[in-house]
C-alpha atoms as a PDB file:
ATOM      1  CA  UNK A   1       0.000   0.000   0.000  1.00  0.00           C
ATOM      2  CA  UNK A   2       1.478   3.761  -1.288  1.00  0.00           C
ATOM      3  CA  UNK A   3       1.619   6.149   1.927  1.00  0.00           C
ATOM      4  CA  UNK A   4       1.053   9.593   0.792  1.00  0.00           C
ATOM      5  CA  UNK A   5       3.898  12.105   2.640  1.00  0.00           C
ATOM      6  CA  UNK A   6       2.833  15.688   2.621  1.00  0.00           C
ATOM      7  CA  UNK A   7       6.007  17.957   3.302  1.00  0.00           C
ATOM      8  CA  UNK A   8       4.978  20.954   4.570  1.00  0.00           C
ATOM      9  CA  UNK A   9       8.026  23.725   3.544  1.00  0.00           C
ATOM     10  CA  UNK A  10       6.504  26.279   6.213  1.00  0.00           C
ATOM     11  CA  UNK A  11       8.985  29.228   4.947  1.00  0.00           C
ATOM     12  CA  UNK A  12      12.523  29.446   3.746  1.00  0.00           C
ATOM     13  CA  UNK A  13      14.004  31.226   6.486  1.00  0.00           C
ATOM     14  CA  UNK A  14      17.458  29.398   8.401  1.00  0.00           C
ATOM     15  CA  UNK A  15      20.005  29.835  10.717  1.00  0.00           C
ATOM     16  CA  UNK A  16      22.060  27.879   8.949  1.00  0.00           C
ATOM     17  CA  UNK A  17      23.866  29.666   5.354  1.00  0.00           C
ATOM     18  CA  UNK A  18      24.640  26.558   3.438  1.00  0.00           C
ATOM     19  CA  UNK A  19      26.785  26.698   1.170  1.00  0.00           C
ATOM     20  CA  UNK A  20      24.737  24.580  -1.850  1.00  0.00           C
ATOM     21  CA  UNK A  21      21.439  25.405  -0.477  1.00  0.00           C
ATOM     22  CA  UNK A  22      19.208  25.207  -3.199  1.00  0.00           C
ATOM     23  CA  UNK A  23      16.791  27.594  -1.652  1.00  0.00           C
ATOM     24  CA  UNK A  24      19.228  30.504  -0.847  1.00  0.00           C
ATOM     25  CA  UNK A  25      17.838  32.847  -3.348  1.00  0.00           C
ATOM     26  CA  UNK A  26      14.254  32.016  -1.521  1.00  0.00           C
ATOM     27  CA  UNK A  27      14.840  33.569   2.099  1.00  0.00           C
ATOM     28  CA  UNK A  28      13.280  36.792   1.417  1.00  0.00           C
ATOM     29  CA  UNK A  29       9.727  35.474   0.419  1.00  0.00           C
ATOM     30  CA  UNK A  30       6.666  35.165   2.807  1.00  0.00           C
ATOM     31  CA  UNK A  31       6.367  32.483   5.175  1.00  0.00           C
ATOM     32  CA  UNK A  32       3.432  30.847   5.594  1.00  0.00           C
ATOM     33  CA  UNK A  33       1.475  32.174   8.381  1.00  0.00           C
ATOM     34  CA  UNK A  34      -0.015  29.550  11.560  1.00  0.00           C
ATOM     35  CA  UNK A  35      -3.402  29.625  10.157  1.00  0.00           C
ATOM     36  CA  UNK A  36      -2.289  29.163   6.452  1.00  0.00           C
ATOM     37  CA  UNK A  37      -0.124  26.088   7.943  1.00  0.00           C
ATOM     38  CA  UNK A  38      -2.853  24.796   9.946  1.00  0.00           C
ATOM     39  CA  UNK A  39      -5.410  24.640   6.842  1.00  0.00           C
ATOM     40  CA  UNK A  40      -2.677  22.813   4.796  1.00  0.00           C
ATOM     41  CA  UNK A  41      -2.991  20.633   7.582  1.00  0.00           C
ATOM     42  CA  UNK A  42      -6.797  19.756   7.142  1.00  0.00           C
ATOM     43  CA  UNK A  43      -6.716  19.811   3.338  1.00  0.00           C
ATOM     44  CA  UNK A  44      -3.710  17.026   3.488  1.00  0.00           C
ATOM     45  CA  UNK A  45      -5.838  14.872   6.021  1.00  0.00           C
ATOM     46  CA  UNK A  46      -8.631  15.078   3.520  1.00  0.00           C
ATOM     47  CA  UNK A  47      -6.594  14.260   1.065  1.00  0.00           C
ATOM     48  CA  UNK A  48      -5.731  10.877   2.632  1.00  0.00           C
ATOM     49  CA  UNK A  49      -2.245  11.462   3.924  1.00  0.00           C
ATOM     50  CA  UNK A  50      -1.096  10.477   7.389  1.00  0.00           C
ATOM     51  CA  UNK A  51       2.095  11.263   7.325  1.00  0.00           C
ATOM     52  CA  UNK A  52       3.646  15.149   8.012  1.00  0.00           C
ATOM     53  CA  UNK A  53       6.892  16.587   7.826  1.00  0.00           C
ATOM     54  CA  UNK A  54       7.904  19.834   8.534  1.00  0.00           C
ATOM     55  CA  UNK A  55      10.859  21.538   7.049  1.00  0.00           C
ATOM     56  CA  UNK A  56      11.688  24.904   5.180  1.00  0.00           C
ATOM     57  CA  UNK A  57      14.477  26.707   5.537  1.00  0.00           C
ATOM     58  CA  UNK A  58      14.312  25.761   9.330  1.00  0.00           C
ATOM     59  CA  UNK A  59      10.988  24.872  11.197  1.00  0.00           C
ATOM     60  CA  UNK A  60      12.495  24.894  14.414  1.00  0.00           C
ATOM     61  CA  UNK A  61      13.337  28.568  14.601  1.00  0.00           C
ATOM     62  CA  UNK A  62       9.036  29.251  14.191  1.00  0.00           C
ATOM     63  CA  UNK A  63       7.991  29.482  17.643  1.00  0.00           C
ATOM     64  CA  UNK A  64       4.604  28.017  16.624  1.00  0.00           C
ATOM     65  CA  UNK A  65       6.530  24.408  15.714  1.00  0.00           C
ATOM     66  CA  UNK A  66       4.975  23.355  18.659  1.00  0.00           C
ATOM     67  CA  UNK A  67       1.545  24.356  18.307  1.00  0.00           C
ATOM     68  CA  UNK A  68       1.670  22.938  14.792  1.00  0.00           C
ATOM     69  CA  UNK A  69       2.898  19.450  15.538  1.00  0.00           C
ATOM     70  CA  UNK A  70       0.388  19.515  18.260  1.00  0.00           C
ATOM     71  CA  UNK A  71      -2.368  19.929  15.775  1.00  0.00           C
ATOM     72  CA  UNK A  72      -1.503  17.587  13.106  1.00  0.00           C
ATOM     73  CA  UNK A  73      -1.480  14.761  16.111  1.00  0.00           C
ATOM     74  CA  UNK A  74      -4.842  16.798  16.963  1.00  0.00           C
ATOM     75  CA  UNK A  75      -6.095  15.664  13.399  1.00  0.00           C
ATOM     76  CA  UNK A  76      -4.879  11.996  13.304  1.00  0.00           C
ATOM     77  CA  UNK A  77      -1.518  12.425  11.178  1.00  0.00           C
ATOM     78  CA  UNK A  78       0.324   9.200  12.119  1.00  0.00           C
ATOM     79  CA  UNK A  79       3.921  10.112  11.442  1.00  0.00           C
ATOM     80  CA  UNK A  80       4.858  13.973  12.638  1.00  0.00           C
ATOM     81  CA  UNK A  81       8.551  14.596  11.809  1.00  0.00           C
ATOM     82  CA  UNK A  82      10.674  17.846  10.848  1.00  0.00           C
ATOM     83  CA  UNK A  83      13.712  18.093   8.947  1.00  0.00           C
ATOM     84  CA  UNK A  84      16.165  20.021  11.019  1.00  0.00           C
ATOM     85  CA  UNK A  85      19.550  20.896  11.204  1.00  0.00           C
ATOM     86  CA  UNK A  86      19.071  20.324  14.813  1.00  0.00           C
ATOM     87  CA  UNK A  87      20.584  23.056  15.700  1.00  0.00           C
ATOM     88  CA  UNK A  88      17.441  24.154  18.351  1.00  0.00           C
ATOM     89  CA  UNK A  89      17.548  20.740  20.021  1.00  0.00           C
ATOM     90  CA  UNK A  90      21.171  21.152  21.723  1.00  0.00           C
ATOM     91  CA  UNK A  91      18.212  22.674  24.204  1.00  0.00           C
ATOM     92  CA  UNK A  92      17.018  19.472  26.411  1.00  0.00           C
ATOM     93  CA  UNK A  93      13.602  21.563  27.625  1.00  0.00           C
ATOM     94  CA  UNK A  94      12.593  22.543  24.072  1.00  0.00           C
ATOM     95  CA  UNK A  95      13.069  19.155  22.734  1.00  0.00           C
ATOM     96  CA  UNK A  96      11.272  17.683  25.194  1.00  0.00           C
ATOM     97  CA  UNK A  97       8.272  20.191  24.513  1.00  0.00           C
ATOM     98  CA  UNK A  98       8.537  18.917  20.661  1.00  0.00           C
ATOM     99  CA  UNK A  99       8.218  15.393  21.565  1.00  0.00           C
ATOM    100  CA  UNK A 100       5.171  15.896  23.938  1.00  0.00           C
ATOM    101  CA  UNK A 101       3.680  17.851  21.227  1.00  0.00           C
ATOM    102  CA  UNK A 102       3.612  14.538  18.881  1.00  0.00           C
ATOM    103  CA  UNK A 103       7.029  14.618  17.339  1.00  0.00           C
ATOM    104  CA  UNK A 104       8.006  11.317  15.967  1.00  0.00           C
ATOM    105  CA  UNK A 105      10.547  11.255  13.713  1.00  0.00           C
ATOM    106  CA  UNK A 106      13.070  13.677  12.743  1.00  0.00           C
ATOM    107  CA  UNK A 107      15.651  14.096   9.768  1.00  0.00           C
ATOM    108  CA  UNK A 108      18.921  15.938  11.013  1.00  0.00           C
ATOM    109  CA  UNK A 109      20.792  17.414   8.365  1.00  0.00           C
ATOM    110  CA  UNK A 110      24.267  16.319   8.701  1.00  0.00           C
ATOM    111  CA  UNK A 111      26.775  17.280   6.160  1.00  0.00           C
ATOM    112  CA  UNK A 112      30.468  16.404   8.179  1.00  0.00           C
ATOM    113  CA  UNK A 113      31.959  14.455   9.873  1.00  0.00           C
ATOM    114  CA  UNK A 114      33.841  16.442  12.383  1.00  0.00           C
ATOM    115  CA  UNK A 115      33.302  20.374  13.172  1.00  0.00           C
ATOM    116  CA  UNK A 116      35.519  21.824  11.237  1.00  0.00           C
ATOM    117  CA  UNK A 117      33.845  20.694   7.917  1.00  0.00           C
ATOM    118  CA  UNK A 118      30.583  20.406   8.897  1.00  0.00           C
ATOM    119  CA  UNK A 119      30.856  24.200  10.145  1.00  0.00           C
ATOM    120  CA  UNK A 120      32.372  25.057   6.988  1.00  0.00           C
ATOM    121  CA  UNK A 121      29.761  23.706   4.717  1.00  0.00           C
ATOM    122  CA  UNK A 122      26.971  25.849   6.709  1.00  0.00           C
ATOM    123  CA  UNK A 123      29.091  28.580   7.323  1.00  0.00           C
ATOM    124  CA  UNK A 124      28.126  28.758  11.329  1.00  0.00           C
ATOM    125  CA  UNK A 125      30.809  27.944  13.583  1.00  0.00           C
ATOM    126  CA  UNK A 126      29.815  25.740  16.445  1.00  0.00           C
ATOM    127  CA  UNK A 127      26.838  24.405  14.023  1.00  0.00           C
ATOM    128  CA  UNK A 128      28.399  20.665  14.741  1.00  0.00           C
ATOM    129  CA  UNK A 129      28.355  20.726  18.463  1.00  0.00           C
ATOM    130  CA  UNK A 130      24.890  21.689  18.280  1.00  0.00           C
ATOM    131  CA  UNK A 131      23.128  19.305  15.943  1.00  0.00           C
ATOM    132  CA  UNK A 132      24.879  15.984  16.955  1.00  0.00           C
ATOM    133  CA  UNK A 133      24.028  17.407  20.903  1.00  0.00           C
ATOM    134  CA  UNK A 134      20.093  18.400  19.251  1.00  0.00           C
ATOM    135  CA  UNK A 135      20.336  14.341  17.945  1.00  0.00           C
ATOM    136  CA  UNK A 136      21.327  12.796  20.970  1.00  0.00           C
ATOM    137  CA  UNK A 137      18.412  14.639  22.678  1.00  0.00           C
ATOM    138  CA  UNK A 138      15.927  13.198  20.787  1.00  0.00           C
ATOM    139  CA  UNK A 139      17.304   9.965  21.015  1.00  0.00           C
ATOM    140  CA  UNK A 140      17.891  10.006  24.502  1.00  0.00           C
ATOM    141  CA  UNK A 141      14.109  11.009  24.870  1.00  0.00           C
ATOM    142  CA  UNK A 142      12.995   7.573  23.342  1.00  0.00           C
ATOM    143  CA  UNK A 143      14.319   4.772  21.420  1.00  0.00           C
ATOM    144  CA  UNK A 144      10.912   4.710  19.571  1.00  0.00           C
ATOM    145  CA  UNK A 145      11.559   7.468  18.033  1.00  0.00           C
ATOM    146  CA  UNK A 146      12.619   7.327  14.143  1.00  0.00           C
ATOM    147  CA  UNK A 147      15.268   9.355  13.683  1.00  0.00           C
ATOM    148  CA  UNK A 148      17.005   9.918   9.867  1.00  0.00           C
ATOM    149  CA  UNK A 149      20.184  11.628   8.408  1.00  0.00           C
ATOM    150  CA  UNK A 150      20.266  13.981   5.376  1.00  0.00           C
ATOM    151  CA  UNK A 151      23.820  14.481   4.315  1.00  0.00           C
ATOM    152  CA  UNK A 152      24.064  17.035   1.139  1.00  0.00           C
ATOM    153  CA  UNK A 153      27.028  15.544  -1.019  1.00  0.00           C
ATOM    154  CA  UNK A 154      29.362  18.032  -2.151  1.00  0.00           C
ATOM    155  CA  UNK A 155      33.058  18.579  -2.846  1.00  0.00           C
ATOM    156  CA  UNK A 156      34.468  19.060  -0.083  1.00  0.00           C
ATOM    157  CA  UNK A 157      32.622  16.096   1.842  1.00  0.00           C
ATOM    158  CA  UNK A 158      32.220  12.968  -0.717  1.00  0.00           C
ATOM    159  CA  UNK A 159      35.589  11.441   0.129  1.00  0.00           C
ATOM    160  CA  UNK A 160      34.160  11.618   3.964  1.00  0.00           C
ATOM    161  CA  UNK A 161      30.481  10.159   3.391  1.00  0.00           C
ATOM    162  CA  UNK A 162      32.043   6.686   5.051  1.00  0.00           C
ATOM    163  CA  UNK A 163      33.001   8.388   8.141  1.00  0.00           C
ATOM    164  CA  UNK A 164      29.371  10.461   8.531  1.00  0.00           C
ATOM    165  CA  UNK A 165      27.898   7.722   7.936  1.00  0.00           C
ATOM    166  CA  UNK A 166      29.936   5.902  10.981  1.00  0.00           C
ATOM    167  CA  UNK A 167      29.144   8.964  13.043  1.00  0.00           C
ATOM    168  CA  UNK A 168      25.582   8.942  12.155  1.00  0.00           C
ATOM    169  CA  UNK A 169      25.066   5.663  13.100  1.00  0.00           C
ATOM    170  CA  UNK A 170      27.217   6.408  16.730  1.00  0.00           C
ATOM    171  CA  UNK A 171      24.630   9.327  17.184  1.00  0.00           C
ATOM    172  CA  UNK A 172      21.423   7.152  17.496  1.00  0.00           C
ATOM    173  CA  UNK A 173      20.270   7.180  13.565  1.00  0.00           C
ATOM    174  CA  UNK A 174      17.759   4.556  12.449  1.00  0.00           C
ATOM    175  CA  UNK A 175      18.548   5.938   8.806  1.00  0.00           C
ATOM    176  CA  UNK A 176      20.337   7.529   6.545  1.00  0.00           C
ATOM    177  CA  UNK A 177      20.368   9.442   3.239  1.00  0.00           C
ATOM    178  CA  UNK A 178      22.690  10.741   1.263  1.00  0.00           C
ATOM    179  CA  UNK A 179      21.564  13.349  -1.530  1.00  0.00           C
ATOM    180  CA  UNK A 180      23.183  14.839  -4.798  1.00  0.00           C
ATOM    181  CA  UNK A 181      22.881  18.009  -4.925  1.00  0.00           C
ATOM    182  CA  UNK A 182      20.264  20.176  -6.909  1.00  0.00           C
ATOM    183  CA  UNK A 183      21.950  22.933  -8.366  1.00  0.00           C
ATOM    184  CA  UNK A 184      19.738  25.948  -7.415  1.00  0.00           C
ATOM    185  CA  UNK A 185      20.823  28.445  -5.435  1.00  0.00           C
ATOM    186  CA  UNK A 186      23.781  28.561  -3.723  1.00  0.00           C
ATOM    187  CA  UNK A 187      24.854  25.123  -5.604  1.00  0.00           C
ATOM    188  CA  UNK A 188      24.240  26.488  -8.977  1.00  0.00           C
ATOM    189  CA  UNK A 189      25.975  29.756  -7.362  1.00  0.00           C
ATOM    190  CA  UNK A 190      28.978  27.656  -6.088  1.00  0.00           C
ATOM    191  CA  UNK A 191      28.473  25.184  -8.570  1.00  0.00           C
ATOM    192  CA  UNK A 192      32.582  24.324  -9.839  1.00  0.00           C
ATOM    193  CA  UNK A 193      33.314  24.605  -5.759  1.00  0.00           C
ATOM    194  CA  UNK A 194      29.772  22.207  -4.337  1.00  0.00           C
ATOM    195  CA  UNK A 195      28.950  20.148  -7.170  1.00  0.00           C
ATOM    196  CA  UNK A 196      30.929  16.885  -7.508  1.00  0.00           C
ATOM    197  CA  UNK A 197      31.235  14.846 -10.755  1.00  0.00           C
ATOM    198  CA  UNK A 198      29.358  11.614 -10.709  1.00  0.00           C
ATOM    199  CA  UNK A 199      31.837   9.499 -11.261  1.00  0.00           C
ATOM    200  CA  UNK A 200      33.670  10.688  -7.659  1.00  0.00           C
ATOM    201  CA  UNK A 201      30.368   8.079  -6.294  1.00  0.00           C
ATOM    202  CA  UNK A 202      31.676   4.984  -8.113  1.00  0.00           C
ATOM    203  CA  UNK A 203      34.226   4.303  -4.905  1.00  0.00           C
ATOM    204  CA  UNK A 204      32.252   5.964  -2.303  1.00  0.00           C
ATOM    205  CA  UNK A 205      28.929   4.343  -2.502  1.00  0.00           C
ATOM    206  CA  UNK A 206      29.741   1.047  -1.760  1.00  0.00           C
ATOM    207  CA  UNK A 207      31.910   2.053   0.841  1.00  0.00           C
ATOM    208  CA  UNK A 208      29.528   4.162   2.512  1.00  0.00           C
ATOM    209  CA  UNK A 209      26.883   1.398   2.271  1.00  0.00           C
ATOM    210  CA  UNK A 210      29.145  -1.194   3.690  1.00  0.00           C
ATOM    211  CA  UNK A 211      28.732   0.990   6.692  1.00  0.00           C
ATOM    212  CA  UNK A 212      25.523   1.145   7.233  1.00  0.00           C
ATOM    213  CA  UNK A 213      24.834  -2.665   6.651  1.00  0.00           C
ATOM    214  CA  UNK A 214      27.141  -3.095   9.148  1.00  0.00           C
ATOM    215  CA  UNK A 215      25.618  -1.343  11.587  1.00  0.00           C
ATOM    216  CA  UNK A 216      22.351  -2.819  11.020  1.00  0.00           C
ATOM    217  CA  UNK A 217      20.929   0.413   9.346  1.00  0.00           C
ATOM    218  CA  UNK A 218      18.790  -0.702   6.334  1.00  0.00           C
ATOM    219  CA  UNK A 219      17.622   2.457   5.555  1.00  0.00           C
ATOM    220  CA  UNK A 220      21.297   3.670   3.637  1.00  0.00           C
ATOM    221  CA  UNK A 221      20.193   5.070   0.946  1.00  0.00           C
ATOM    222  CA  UNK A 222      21.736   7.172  -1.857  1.00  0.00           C
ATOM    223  CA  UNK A 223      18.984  10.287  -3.596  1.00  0.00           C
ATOM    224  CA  UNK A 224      19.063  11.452  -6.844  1.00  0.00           C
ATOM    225  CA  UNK A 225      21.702   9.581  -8.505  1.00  0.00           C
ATOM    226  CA  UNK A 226      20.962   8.116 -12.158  1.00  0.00           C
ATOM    227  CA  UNK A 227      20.632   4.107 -11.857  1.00  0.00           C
ATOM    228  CA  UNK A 228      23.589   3.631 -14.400  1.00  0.00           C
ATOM    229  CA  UNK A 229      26.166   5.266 -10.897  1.00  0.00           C
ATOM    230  CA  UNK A 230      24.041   2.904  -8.900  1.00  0.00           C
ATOM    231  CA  UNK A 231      23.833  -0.371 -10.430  1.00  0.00           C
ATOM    232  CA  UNK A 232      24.720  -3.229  -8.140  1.00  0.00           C
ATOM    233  CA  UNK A 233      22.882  -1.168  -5.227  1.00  0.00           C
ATOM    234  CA  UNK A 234      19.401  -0.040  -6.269  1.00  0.00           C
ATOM    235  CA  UNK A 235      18.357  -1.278  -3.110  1.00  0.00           C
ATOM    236  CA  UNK A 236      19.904   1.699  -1.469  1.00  0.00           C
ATOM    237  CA  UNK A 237      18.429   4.156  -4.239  1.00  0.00           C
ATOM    238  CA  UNK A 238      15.833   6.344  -2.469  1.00  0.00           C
ATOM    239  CA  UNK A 239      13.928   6.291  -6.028  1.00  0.00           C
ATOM    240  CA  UNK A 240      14.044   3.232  -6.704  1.00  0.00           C
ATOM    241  CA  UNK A 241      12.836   1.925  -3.104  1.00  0.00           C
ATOM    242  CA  UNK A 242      10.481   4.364  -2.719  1.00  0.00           C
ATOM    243  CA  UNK A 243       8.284   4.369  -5.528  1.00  0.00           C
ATOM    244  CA  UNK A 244       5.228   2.005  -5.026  1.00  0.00           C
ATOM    245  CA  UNK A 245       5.802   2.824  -1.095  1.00  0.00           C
ATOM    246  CA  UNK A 246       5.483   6.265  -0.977  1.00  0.00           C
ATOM    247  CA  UNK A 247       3.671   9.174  -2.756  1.00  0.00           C
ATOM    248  CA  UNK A 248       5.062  12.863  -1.707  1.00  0.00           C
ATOM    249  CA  UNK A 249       3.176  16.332  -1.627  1.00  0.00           C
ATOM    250  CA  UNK A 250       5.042  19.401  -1.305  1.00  0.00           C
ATOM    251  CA  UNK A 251       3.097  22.161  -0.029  1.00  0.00           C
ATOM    252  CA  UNK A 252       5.019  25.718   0.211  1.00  0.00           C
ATOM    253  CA  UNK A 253       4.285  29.452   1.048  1.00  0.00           C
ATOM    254  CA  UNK A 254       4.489  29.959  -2.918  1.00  0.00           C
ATOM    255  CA  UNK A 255       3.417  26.660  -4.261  1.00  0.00           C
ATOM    256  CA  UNK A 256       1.815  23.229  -4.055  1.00  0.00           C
ATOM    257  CA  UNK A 257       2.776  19.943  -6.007  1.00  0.00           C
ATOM    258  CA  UNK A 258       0.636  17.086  -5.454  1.00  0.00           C
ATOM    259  CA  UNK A 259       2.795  14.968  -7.947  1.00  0.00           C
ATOM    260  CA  UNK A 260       6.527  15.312  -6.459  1.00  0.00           C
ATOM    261  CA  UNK A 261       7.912  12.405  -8.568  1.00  0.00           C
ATOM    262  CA  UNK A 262       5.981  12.558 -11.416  1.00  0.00           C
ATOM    263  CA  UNK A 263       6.832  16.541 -11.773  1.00  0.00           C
ATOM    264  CA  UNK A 264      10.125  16.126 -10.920  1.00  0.00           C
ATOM    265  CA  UNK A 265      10.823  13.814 -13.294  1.00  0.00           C
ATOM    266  CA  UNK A 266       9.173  15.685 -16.182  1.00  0.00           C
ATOM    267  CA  UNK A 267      10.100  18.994 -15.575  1.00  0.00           C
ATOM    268  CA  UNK A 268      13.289  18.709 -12.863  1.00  0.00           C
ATOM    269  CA  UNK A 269      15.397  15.845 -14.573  1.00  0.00           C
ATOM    270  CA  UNK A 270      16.280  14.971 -18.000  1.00  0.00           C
ATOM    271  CA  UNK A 271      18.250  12.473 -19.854  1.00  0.00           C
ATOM    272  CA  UNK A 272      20.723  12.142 -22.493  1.00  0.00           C
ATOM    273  CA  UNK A 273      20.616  10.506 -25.928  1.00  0.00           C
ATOM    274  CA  UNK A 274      22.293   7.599 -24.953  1.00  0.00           C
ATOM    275  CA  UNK A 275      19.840   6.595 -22.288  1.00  0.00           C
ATOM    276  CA  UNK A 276      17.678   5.298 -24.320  1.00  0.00           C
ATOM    277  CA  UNK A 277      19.596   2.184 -24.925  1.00  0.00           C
ATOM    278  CA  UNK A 278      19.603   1.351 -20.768  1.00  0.00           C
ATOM    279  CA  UNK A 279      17.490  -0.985 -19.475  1.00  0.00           C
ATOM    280  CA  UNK A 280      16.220   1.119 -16.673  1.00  0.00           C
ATOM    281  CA  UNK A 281      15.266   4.397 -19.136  1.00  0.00           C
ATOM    282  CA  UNK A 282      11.394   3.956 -18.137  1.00  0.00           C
ATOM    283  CA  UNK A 283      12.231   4.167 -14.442  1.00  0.00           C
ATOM    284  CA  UNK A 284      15.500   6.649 -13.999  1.00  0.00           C
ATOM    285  CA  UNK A 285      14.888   9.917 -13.435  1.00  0.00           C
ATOM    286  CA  UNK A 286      18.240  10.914 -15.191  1.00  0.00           C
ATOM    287  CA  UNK A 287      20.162  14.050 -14.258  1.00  0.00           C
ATOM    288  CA  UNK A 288      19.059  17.630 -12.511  1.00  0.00           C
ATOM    289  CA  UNK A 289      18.801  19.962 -15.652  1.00  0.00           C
ATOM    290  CA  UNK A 290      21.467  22.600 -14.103  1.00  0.00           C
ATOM    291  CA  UNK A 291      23.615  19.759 -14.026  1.00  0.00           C
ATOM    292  CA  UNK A 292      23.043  18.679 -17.327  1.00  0.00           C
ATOM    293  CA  UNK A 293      23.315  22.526 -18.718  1.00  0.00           C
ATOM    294  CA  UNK A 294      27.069  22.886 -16.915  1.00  0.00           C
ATOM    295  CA  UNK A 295      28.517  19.614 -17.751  1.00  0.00           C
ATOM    296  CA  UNK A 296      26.403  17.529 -20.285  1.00  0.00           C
ATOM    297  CA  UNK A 297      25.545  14.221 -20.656  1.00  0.00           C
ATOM    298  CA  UNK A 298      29.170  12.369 -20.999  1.00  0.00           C
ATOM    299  CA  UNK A 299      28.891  10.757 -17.888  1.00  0.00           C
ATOM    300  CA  UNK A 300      25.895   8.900 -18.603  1.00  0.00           C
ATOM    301  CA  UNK A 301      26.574   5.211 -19.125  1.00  0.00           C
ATOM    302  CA  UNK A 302      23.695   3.121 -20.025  1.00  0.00           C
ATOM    303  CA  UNK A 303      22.713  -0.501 -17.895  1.00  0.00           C
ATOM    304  CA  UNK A 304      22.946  -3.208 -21.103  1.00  0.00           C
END
């Protein structure tokens, strides 16, 4: 059976300054107001889904979070997660008041695996300390509590993904994912400094898998990588493992998709000429367009 997943992108205010955030060029528009967020909330319960995450920018700086995540448990939503950089939960008291409210499950954005880089990448110093402490809150809240990693892969930090993911894993994480970037924003800004070539994942991914498998963590999973740089592992391709499991909505101040894959893939991703001869061309999404407009196709090598 296909859970539907509203995300619920409440504003794109952060305090956080990533470095390949792909909504940098967003932080000036309206956020969407309590009442605006609460009536998103009703029209994706009527709309079947029981499952609510809330990210931006950065929920937790909204001091109605709480009041929100106390609502959608209010209205029956199952699963009531955010997607953090945790950097609010270094505070015991106010991550205790999130978990009363109804929280979870929680995806903590980390992109290092020590301070220095980590702090580098989101251009806050002390960032680090704070999100591993804001993770080993939660956890130490409740075991029950499903807790995920987001780790943007970029330059500087591909030839670390291994050790995040071993640090991950230390820090209490039930899963993990690891995401290409989308060049928007600050990625397509810093594009020749964030954006890695695919083939700098042929080495890496298995490697970073082998971690997780080893730790027991079956949710290690690689987003938004063709098949052809996964093949031998589409078991750990967020796409690919995903698709008759889960059905996203993205609901923001500015827009709404109902359709998340099936717009992404027509209008986000494209493919190059020689795709057609792989064996997976009806189910890859192919490449990010940006991508494809600053390097090209070359790297594409179809599945036989």
């Amino acid at each position: 059976m296909v859970e539907k997943k509203t995300s619920l992108l409440l504003g794109y205010k952060c305090n956080n300054f990533c470095r390949f955030c792909y909504a940098a060029d967003k932080r000036d528009l309206p956020v969407m107001s309590t009442e605006q967020a609460k009536r998103q909330l009703e029209l994706a319960r009527e709309r079947g889904s029981r499952f609510v995450d809330f990210l931006g920018g950065e929920p937790t700086i909204r001091k109605d979070l709480i009041e929100l995540i106390s609502y959608a448990k209010e209205l029956g939503f199952r699963t009531i997660s955010i997607t953090t950089n945790g950097r609010m939960l270094s505070n015991m008291d106010y991550t205790r008041q999130l978990v009363e409210a109804g929280l979870n499950s929680a995806v903590f954005s980390i992109h290092g695996h020590k301070a220095e880089l980590h702090d580098y990448l989101v251009q806050v110093k002390g960032a680090f300390e704070q999100s591993t402490k804001g993770m080993q809150n939660l956890r130490a809240l409740s075991n029950k509590i499903y807790i995920c990693t987001n780790t943007v892969i970029v330059k500087p930090n591909i030839k670390f993904l291994p050790q995040i993911a071993e640090l991950n894993a230390k820090l209490g994480a039930n899963g993990m994912e690891f995401i290409f970037p989308h060049p928007r924003g600050n990625a397509y800004k810093n594009f020749d400094e964030m954006v890695p070539h695919l083939a700098e994942l042929i080495d890496v991914v298995p490697k970073t898998i082998s971690v997780g498998v080893r730790h027991g963590i079956k949710h290690c999973w690689f987003r938004y990588v063709p098949f052809c740089y996964m093949y031998g592992f589409l078991n750990y391709l967020s796409e690919y493992m995903a698709k008759d499991r889960l059905a996203e909505e993205h609901i923001g101040p500015e827009f709404e998709d109902l359709e998340v894959e099936k717009n992404r893939a027509l209008h986000g991703r494209v493919k190059g000429p020689q795709c057609f001869g792989c064996k997976y061309y009806n189910i890859c999404e192919g490449i990010f367009k940006e991508y494809a407009e600053k390097r090209g196709f070359a790297e594409l090598v179809p599945v036989p």
